[in-house]
Protein backbone atom coordinates (compact mmCIF):
# COMPACT_ATOMS: atom_id res chain seq x y z
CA UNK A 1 39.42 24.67 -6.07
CA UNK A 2 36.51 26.63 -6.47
CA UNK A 3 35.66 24.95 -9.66
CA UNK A 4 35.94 21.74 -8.55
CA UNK A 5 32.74 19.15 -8.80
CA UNK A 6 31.32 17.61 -5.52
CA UNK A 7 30.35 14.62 -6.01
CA UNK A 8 28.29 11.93 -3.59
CA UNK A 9 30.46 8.58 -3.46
CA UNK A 10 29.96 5.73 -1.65
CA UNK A 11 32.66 3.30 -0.44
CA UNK A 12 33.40 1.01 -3.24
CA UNK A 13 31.38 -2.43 -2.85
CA UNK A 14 33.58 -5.20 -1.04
CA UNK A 15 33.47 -8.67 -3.59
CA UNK A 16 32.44 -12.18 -2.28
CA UNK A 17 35.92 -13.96 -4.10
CA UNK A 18 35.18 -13.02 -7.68
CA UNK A 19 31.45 -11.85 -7.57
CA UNK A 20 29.36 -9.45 -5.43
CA UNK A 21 26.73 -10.51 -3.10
CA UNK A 22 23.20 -11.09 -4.37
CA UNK A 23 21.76 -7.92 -2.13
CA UNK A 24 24.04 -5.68 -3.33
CA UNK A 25 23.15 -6.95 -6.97
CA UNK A 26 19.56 -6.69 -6.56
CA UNK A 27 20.17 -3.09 -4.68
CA UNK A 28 22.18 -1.56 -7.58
CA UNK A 29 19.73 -2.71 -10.65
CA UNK A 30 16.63 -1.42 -7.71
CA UNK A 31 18.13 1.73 -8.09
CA UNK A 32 18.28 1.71 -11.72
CA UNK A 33 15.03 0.55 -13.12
CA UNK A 34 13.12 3.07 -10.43
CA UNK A 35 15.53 5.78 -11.64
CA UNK A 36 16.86 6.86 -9.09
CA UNK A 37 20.32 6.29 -10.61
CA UNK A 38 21.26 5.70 -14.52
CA UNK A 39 23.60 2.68 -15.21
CA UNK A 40 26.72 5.27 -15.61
CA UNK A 41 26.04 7.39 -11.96
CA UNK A 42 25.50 3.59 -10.44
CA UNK A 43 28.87 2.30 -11.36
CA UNK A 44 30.86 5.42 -10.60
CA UNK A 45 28.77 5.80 -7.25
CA UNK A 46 29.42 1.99 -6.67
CA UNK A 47 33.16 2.10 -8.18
CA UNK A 48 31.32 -1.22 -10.19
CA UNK A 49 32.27 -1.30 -14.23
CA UNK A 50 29.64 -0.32 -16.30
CA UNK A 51 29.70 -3.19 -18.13
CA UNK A 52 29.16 -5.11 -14.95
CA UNK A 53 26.10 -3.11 -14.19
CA UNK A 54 24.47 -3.52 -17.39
CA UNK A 55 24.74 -7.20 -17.44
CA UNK A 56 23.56 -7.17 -13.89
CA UNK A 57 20.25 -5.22 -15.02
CA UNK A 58 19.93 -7.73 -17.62
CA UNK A 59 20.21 -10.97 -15.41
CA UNK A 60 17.77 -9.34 -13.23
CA UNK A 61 15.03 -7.90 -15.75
CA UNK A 62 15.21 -11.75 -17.71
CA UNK A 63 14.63 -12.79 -13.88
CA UNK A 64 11.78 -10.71 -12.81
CA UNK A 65 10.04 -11.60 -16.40
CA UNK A 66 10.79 -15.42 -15.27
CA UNK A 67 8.83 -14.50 -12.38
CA UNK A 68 11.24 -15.59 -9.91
CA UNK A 69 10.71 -13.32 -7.05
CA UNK A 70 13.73 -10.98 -5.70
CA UNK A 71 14.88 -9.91 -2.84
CA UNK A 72 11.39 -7.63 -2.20
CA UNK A 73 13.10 -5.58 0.58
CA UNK A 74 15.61 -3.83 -1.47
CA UNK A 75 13.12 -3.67 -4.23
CA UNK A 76 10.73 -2.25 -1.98
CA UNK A 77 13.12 0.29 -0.03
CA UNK A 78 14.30 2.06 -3.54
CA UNK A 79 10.82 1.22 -4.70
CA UNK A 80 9.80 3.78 -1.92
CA UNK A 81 12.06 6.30 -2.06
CA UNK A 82 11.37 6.86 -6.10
CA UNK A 83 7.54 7.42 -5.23
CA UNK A 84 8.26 9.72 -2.80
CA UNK A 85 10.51 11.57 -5.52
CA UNK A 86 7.84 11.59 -8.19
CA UNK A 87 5.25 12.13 -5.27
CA UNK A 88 6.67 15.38 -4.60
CA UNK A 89 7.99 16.60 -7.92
CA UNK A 90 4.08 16.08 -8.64
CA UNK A 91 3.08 17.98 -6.00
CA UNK A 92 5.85 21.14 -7.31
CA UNK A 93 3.84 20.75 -10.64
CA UNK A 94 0.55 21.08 -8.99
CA UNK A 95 1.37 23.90 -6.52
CA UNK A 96 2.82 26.22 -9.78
CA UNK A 97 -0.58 24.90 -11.73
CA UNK A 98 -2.47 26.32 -8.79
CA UNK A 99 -0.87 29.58 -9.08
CA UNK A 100 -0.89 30.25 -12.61
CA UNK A 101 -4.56 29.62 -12.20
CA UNK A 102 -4.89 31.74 -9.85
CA UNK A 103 -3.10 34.21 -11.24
CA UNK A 104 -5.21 33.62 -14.49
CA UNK A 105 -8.80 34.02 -12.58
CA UNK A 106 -7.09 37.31 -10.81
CA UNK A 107 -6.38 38.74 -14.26
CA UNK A 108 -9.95 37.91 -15.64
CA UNK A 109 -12.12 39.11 -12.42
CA UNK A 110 -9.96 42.41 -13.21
CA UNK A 111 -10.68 42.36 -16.97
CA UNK A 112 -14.69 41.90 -16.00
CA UNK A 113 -14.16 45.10 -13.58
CA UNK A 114 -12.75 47.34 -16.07
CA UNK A 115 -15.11 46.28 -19.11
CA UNK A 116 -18.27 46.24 -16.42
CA UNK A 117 -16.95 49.95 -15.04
CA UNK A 118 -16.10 51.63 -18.67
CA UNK A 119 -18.60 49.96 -20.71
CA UNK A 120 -21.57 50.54 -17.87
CA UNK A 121 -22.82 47.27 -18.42
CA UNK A 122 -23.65 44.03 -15.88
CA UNK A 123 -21.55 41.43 -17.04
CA UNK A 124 -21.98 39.22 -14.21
CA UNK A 125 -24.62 37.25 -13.12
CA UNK A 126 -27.12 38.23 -9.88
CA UNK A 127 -26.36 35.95 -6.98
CA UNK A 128 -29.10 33.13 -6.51
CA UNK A 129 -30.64 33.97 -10.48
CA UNK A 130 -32.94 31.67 -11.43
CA UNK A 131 -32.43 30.09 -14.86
CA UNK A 132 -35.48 30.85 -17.45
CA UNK A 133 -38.21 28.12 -18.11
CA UNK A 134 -38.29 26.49 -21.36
């Protein structure tokens, strides 16, 4: 038991006769090309086939190059939900950036210490120094 995988699932999507609703079409290949899902973790999270998936992202990609317009509110909601994603795995990037910066100028204002208190010598500039005339 211990070993045992949880996994998010979602109730498996209820068929209109022998097809799925348009939404729920549009929602599923949203999800995939803004990557929030692949096309396997979309069909086993849907309980869809695979092979129903992929022909769905097809349709719809051959669709949006047509330029016929689709449903923009599912589009939109996954559309948002992705940026927010990248938004803040962009901001984890910057934040350890910032501190190996940081920890890089800490290391080199100690370095200038040492070498200016051993060697006896000013290695920094005088505040408000004037540059030379040439």
């Amino acid at each position: 038991m211990a070993n045992e995988k949880k996994t998010r699932t979602v109730k498996p999507l209820k068929r209109i006769g022998k097809s799925y609703p348009e939404e729920v079409k549009r929602k599923v290949v949203g999800e995939i090309q803004s990557g929030f899902h692949s096309h396997r973790a979309a069909a086993k999270l849907y309980g869809i086939s695979r092979n129903t998936v992929n022909d769905w992202v097809v349709q719809y990609s051959l669709l949006t190059l047509n330029t016929l317009n689709p449903n923009k509110e599912i589009m939109a909601k996954s559309t948002e939900s992705s940026t927010i994603r990248l938004l803040n795995r962009q901001v984890n990037e910057l934040q350890k950036a910032l501190e190996k910066s940081r920890l890089k100028v800490d290391s080199l204002e100690t370095m200038i210490k040492v070498s200016e208190e051993e060697l006896k010598i000013k290695i920094r500039k005088k505040p408000g120094a004037k540059r030379s005339k040439e």
